[in-house]
PDB file of N, CA and C in Angstrom:
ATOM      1  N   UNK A   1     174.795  60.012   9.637  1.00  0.00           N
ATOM      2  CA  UNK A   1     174.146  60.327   8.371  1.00  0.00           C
ATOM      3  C   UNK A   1     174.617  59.322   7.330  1.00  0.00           C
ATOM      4  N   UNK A   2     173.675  58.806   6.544  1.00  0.00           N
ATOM      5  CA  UNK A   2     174.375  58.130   5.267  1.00  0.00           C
ATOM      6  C   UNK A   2     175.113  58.546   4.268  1.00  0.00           C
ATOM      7  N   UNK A   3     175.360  58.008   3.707  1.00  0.00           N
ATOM      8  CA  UNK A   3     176.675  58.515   2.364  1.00  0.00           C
ATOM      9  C   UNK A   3     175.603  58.937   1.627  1.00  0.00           C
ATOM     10  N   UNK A   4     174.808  58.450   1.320  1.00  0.00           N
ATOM     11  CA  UNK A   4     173.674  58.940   0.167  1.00  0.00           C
ATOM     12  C   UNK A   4     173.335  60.513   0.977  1.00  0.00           C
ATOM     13  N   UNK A   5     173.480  60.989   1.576  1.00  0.00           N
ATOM     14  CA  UNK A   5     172.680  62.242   2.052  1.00  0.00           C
ATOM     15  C   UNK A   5     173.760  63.119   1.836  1.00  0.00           C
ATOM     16  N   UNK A   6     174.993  62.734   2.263  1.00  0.00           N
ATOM     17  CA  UNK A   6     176.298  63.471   1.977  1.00  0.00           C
ATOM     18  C   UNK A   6     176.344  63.593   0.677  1.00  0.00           C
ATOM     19  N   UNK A   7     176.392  62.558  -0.159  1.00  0.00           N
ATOM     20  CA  UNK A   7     176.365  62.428  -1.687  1.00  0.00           C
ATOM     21  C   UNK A   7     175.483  63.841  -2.219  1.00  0.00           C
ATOM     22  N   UNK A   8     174.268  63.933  -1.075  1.00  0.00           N
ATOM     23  CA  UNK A   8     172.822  64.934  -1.795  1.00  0.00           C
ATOM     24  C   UNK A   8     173.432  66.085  -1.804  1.00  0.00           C
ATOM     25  N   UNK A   9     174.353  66.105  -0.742  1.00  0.00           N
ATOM     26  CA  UNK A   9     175.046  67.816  -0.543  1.00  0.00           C
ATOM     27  C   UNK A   9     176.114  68.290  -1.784  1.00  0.00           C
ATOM     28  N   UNK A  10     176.667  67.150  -1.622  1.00  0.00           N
ATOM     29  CA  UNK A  10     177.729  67.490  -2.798  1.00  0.00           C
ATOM     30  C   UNK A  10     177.237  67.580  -4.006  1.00  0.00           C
ATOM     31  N   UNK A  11     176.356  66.673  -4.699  1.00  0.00           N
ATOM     32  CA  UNK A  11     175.509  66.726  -5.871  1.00  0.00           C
ATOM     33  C   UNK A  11     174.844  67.858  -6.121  1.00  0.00           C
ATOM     34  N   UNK A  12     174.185  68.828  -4.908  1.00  0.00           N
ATOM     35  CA  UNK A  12     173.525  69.979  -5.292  1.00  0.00           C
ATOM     36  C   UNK A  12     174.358  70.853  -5.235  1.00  0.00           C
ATOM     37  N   UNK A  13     175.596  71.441  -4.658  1.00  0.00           N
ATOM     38  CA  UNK A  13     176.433  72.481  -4.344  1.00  0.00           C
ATOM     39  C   UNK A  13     177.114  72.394  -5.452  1.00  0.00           C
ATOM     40  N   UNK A  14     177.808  71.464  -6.463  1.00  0.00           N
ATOM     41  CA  UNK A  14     178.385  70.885  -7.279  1.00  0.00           C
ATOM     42  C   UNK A  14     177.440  71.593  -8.998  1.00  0.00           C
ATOM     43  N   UNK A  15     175.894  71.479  -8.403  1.00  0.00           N
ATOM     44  CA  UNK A  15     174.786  71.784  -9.965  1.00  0.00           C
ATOM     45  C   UNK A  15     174.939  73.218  -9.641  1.00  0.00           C
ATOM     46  N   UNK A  16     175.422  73.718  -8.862  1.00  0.00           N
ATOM     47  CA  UNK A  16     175.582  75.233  -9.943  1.00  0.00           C
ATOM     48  C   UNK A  16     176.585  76.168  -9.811  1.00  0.00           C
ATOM     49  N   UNK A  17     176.271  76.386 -10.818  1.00  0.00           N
ATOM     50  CA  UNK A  17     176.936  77.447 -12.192  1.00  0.00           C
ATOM     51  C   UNK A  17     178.195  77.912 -11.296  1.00  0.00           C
ATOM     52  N   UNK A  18     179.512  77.569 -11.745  1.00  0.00           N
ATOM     53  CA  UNK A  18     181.023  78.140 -11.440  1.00  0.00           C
ATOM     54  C   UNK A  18     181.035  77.469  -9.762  1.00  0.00           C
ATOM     55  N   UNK A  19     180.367  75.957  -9.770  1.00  0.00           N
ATOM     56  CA  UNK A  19     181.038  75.671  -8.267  1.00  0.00           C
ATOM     57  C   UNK A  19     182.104  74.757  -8.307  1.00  0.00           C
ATOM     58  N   UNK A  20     182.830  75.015  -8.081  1.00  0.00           N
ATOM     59  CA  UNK A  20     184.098  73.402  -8.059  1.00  0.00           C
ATOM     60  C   UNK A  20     184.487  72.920  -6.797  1.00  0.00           C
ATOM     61  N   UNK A  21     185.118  71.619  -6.765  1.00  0.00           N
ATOM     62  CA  UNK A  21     185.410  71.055  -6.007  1.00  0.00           C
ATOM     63  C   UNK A  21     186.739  71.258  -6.018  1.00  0.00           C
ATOM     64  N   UNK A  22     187.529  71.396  -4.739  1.00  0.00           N
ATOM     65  CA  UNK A  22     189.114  70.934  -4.620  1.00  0.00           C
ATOM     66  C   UNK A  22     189.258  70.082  -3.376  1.00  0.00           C
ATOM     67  N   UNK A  23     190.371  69.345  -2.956  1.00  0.00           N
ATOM     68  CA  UNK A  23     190.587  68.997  -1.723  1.00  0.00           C
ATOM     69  C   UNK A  23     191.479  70.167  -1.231  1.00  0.00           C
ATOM     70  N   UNK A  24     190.912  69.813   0.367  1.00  0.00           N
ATOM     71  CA  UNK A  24     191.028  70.575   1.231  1.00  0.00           C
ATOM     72  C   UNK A  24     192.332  70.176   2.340  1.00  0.00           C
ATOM     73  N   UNK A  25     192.170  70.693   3.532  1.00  0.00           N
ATOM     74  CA  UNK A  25     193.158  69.806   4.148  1.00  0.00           C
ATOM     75  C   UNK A  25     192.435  68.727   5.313  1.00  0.00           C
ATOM     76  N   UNK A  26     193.534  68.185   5.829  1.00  0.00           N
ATOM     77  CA  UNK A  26     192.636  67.439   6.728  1.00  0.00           C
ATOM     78  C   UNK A  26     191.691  66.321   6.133  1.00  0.00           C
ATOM     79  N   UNK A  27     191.879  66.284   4.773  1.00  0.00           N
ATOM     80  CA  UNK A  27     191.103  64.962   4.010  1.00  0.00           C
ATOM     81  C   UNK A  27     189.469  65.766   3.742  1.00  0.00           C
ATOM     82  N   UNK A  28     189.375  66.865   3.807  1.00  0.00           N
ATOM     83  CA  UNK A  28     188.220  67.877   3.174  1.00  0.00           C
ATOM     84  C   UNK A  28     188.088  68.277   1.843  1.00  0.00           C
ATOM     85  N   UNK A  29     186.626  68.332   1.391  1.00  0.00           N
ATOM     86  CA  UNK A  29     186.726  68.394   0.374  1.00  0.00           C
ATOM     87  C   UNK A  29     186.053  70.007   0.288  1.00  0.00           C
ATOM     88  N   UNK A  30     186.477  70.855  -0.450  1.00  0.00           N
ATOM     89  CA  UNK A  30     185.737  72.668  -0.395  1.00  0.00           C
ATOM     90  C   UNK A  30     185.273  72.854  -1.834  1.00  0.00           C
ATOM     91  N   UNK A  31     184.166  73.342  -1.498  1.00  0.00           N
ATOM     92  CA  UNK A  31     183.166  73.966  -2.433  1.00  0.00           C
ATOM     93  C   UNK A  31     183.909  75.609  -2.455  1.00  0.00           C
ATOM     94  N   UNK A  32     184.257  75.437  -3.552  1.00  0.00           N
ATOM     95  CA  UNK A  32     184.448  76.796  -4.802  1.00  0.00           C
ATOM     96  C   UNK A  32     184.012  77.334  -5.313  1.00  0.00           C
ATOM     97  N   UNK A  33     184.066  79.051  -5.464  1.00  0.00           N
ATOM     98  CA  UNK A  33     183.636  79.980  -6.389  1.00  0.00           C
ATOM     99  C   UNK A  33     184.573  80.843  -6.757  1.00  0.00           C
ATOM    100  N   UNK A  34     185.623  80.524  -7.923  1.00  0.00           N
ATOM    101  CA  UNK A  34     186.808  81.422  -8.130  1.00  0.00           C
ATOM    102  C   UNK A  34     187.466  80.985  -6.889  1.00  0.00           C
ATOM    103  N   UNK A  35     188.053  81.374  -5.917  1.00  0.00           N
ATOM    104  CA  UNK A  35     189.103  81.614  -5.112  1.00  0.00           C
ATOM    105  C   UNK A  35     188.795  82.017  -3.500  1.00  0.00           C
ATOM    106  N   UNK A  36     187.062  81.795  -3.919  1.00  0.00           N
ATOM    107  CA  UNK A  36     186.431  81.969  -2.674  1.00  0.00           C
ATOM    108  C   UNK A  36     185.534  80.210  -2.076  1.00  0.00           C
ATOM    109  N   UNK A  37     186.060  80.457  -0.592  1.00  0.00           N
ATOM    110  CA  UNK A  37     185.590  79.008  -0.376  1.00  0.00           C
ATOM    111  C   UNK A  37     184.003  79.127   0.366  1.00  0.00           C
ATOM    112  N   UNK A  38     183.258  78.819  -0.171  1.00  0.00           N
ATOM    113  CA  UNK A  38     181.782  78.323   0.533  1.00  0.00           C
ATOM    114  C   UNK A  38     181.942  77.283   1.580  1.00  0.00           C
ATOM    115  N   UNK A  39     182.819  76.774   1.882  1.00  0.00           N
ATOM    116  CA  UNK A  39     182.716  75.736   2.836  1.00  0.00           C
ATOM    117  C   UNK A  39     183.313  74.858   2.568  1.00  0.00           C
ATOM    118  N   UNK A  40     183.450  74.001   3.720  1.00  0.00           N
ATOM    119  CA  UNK A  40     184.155  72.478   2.918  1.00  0.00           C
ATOM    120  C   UNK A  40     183.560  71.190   3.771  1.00  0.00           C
ATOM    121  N   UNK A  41     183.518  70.126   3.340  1.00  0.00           N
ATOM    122  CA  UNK A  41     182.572  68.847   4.197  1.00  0.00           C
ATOM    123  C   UNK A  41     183.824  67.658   4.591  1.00  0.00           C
ATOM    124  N   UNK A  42     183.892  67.572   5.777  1.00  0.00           N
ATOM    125  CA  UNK A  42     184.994  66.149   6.108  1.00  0.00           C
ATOM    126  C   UNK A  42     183.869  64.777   6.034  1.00  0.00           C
ATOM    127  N   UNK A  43     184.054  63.897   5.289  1.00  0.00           N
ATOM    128  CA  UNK A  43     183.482  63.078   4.612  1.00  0.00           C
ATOM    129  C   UNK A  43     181.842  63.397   4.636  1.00  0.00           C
ATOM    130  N   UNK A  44     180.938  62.410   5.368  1.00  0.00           N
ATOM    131  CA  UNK A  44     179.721  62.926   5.086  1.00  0.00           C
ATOM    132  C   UNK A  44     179.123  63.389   6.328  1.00  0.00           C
ATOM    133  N   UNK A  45     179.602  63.730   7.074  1.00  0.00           N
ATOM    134  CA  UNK A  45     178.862  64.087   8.608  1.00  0.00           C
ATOM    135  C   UNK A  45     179.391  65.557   8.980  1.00  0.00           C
ATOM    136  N   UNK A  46     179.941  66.245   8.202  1.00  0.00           N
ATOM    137  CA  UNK A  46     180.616  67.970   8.689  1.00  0.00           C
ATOM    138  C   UNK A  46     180.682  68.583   7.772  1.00  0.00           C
ATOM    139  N   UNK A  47     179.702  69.594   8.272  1.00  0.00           N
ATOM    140  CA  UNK A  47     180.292  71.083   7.088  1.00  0.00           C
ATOM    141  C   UNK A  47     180.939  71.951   7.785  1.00  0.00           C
ATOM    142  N   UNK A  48     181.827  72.658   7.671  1.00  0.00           N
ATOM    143  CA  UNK A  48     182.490  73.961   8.041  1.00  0.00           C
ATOM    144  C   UNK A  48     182.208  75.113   7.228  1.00  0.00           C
ATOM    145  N   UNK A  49     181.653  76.074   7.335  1.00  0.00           N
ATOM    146  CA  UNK A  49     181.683  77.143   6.468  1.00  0.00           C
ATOM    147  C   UNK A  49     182.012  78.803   6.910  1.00  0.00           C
ATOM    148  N   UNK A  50     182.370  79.514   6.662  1.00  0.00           N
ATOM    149  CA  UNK A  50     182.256  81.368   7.093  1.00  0.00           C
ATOM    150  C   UNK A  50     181.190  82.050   6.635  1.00  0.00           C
ATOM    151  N   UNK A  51     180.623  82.271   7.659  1.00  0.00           N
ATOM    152  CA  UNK A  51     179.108  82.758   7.887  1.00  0.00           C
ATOM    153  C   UNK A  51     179.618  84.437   8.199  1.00  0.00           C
ATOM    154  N   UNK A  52     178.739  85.662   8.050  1.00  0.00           N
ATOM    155  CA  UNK A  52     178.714  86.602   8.314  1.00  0.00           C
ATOM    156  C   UNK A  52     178.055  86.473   9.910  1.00  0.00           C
ATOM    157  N   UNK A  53     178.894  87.442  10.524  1.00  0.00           N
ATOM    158  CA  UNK A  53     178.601  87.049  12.327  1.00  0.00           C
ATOM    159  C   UNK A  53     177.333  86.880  12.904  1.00  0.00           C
ATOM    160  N   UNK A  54     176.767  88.215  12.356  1.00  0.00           N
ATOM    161  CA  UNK A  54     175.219  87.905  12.619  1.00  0.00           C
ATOM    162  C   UNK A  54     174.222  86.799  12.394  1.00  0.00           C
ATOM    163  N   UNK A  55     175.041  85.720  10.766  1.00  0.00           N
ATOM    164  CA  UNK A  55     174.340  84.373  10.500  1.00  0.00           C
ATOM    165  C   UNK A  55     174.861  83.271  11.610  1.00  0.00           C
ATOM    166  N   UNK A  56     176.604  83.549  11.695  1.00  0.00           N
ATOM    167  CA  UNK A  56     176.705  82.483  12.424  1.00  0.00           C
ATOM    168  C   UNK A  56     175.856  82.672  13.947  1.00  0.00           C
ATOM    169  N   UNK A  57     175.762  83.523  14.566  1.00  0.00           N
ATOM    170  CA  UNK A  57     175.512  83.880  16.073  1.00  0.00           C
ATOM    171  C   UNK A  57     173.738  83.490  15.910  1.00  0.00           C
ATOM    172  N   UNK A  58     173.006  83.871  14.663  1.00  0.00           N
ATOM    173  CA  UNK A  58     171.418  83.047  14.957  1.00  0.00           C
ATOM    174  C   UNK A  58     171.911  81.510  14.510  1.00  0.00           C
ATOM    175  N   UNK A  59     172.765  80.965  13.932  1.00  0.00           N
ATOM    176  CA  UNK A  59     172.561  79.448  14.392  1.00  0.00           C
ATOM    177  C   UNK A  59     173.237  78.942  15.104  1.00  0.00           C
ATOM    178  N   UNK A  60     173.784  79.227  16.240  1.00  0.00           N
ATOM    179  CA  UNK A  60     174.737  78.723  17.056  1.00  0.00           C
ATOM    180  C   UNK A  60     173.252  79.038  18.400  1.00  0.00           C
ATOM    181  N   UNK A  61     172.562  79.937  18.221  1.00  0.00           N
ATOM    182  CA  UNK A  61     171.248  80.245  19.432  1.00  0.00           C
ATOM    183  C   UNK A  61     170.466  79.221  18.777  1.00  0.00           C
ATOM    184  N   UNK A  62     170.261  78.750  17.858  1.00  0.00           N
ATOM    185  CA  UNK A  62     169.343  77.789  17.346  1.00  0.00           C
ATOM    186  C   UNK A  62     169.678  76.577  17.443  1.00  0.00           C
ATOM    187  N   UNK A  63     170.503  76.698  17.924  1.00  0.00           N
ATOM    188  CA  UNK A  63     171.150  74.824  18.444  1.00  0.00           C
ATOM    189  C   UNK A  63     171.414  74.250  16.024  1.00  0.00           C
ATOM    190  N   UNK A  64     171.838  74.970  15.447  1.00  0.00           N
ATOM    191  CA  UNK A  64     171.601  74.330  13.688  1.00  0.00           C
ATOM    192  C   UNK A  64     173.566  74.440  13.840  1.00  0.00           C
ATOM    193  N   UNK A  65     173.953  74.649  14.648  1.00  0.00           N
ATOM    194  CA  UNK A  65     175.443  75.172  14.382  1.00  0.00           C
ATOM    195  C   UNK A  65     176.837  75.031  16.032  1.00  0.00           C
ATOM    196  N   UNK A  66     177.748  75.008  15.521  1.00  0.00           N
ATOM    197  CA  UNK A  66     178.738  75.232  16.932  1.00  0.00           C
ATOM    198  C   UNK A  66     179.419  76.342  15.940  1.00  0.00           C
ATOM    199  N   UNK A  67     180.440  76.626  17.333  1.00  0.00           N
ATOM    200  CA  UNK A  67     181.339  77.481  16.755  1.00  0.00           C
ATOM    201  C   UNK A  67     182.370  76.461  15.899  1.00  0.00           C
ATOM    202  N   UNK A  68     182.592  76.281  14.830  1.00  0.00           N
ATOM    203  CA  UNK A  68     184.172  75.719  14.353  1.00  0.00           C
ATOM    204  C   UNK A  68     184.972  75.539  15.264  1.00  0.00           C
ATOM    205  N   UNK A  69     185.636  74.014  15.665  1.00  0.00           N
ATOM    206  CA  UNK A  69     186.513  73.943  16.633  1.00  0.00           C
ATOM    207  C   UNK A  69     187.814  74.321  16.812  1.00  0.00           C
ATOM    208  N   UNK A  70     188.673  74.579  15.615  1.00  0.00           N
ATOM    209  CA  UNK A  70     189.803  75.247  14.659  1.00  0.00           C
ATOM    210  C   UNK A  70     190.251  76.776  15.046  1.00  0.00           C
ATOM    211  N   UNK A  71     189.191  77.522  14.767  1.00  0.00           N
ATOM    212  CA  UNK A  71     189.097  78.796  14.565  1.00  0.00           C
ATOM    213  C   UNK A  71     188.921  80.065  15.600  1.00  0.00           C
ATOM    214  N   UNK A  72     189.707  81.199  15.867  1.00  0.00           N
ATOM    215  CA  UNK A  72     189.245  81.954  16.529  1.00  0.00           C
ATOM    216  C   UNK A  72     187.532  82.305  17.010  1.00  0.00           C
ATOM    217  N   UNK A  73     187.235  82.174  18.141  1.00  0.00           N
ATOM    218  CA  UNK A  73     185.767  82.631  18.639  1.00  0.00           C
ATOM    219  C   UNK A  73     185.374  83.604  17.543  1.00  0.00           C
ATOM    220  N   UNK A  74     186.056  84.761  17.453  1.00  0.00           N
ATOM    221  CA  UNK A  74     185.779  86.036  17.079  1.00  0.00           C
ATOM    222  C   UNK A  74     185.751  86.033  15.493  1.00  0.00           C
ATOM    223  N   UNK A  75     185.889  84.760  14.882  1.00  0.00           N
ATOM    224  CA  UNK A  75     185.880  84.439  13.258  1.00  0.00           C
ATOM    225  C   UNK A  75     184.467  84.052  13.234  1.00  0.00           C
ATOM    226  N   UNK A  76     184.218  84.069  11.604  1.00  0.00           N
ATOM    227  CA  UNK A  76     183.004  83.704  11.349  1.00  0.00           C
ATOM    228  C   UNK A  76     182.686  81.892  10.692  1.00  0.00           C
ATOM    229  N   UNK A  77     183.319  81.205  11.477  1.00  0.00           N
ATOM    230  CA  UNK A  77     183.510  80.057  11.283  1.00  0.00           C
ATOM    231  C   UNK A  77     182.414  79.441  12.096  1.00  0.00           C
ATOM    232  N   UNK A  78     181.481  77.817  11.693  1.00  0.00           N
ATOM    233  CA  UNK A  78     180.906  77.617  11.765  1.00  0.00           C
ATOM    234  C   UNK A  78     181.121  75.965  11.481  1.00  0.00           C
ATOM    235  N   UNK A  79     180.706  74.980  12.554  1.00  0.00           N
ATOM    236  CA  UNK A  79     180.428  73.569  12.515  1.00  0.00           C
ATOM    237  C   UNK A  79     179.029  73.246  12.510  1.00  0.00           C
ATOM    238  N   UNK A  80     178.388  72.689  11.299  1.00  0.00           N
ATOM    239  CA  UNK A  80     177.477  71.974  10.872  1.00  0.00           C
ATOM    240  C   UNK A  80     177.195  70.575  10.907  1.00  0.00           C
ATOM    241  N   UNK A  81     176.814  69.882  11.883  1.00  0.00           N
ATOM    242  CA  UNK A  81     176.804  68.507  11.974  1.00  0.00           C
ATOM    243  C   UNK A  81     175.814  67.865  10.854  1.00  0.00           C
ATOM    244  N   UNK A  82     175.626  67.212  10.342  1.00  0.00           N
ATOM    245  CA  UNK A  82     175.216  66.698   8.876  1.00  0.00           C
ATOM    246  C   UNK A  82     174.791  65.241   9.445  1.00  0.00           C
ATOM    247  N   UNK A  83     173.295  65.295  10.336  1.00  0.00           N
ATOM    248  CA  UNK A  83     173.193  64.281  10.721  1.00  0.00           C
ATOM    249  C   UNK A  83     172.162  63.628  10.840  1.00  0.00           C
ATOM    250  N   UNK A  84     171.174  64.578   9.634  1.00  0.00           N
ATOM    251  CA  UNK A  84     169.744  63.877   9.120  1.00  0.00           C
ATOM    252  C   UNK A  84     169.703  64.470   7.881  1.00  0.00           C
ATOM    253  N   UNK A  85     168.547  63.791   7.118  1.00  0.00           N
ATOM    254  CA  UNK A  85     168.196  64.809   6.316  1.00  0.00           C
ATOM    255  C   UNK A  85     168.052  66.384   6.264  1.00  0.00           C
ATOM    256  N   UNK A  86     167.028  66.242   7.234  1.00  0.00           N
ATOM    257  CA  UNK A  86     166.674  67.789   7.513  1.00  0.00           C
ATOM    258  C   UNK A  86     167.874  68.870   8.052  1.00  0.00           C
ATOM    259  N   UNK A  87     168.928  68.286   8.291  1.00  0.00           N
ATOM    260  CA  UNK A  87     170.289  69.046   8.146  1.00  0.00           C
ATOM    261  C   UNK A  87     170.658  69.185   7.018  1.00  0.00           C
ATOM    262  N   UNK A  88     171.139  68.413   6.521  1.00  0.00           N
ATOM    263  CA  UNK A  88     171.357  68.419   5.291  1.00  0.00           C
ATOM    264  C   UNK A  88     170.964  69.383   4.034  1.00  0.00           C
ATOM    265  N   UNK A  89     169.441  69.448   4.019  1.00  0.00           N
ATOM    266  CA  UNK A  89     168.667  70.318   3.276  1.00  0.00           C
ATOM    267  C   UNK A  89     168.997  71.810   3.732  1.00  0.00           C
ATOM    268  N   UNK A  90     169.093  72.021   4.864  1.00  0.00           N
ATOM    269  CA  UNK A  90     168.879  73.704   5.749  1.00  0.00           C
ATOM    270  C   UNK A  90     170.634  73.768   5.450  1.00  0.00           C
ATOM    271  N   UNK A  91     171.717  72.720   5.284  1.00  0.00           N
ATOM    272  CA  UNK A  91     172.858  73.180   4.751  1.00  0.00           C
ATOM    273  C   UNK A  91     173.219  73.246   3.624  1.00  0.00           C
ATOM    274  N   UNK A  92     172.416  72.914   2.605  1.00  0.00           N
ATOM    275  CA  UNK A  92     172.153  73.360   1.541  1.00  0.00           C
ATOM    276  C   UNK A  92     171.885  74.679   0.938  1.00  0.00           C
ATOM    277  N   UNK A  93     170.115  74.899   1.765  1.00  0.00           N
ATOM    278  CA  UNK A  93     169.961  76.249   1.744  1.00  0.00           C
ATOM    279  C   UNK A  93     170.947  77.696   2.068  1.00  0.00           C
ATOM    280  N   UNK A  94     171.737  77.552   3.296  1.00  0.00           N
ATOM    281  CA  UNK A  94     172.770  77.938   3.855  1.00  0.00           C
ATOM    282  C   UNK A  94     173.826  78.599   2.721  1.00  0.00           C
ATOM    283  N   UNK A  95     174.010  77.458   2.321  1.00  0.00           N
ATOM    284  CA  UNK A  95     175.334  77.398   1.052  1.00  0.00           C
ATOM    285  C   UNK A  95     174.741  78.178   0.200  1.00  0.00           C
ATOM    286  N   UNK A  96     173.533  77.770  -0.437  1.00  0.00           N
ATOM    287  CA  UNK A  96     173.114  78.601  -1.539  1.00  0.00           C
ATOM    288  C   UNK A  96     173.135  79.916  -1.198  1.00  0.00           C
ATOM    289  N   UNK A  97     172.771  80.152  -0.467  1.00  0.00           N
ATOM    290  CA  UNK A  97     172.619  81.854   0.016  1.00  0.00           C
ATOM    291  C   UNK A  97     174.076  82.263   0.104  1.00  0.00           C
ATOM    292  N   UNK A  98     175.285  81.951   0.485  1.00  0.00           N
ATOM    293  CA  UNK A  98     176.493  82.245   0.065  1.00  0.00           C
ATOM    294  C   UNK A  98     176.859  82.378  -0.864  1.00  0.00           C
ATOM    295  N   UNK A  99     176.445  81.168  -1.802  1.00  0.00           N
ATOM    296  CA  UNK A  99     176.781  81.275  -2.997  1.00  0.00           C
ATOM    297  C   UNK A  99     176.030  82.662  -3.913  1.00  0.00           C
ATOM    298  N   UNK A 100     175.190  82.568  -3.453  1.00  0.00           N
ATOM    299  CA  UNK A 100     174.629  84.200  -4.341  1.00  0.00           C
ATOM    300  C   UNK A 100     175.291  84.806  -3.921  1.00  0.00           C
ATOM    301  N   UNK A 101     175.689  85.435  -2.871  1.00  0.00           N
ATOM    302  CA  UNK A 101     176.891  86.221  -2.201  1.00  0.00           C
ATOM    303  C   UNK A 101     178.246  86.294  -2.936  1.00  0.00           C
ATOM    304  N   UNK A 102     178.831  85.086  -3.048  1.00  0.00           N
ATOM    305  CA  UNK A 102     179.849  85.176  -3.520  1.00  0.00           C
ATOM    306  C   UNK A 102     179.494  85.443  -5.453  1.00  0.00           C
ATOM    307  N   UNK A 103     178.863  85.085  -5.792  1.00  0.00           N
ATOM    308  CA  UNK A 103     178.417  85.550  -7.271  1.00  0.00           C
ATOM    309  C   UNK A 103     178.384  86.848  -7.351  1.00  0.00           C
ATOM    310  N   UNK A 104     177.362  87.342  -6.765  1.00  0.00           N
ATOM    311  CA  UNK A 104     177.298  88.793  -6.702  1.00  0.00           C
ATOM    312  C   UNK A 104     178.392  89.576  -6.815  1.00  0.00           C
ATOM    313  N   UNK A 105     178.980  89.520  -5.747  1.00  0.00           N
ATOM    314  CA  UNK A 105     180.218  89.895  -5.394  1.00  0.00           C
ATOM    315  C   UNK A 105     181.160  89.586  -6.260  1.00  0.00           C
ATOM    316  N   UNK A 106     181.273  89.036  -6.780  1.00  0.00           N
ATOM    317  CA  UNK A 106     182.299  88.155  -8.024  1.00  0.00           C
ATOM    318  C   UNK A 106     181.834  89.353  -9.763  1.00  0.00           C
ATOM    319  N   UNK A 107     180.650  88.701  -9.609  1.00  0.00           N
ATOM    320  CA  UNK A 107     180.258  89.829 -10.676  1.00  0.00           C
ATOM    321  C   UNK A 107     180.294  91.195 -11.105  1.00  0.00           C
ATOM    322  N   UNK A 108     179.963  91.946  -9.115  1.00  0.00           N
ATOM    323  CA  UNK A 108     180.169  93.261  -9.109  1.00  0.00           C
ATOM    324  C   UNK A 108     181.481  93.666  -9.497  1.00  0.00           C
ATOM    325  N   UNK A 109     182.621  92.580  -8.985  1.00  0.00           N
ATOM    326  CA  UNK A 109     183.831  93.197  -9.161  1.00  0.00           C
ATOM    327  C   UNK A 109     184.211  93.292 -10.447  1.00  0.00           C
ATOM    328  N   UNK A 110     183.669  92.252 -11.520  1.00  0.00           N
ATOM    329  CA  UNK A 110     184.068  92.218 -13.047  1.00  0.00           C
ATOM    330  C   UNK A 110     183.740  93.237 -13.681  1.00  0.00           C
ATOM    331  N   UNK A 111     182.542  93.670 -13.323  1.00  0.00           N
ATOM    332  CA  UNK A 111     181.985  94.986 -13.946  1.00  0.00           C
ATOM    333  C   UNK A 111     182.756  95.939 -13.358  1.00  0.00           C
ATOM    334  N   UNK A 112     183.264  96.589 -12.567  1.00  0.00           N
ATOM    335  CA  UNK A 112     184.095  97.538 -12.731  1.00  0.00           C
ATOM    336  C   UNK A 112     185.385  97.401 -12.828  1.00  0.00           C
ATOM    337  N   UNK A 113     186.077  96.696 -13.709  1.00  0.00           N
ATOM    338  CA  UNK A 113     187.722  96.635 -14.060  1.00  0.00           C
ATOM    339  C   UNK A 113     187.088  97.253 -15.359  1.00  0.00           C
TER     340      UNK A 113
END
């Protein structure tokens, strides 16, 4: 994949609202929400992220995913190869849908303290 496509991932995960960047380990960089990680990308060809089982298990049957090589089977960890566009975009989408997740969830909890 080119740097420019990697660049596209980070540039859009980056435009919204409460996402930050930190480094990670392993020379990774993780997408942030508060204290919750959406994922993280080792330069421009890998995403890793924690998928709810049922997401990771339809893209690992869809050939869009492996299991994370790191991580217990039985975790909801997930390797994203980042190796066209059209990856790229569907790991985008991916993220975003976490990211409402983790908002939500972030929000629900503010409202009741």
């Amino acid at each position: 994949m080119s740097e420019a496509a990697g660049d596209r991932l980070v540039e859009a995960v980056t435009g919204w609202s409460g996402v930050t960047l930190e480094e990670g380990r392993f020379g990774s960089t993780r997408f942030m929400v508060g204290r919750r990680e959406l994922g993280h990308v080792h330069g421009s060809s890998i995403l890793d992220m924690p998928l709810p089982k049922p997401l990771k298990a339809e893209l690992i049957e869809r050939g869009e995913a492996i299991q994370h090589r790191f991580t217990r089977p039985d975790s909801g960890w997930v390797t994203i190869a980042l190796d066209d566009a059209d990856a790229v975009e569907r790991a985008i989408d991916i993220l975003r849908e976490r990211y409402e997740h983790a908002v939500t969830v972030r929000d629900g909890r503010a409202r009741e303290r």
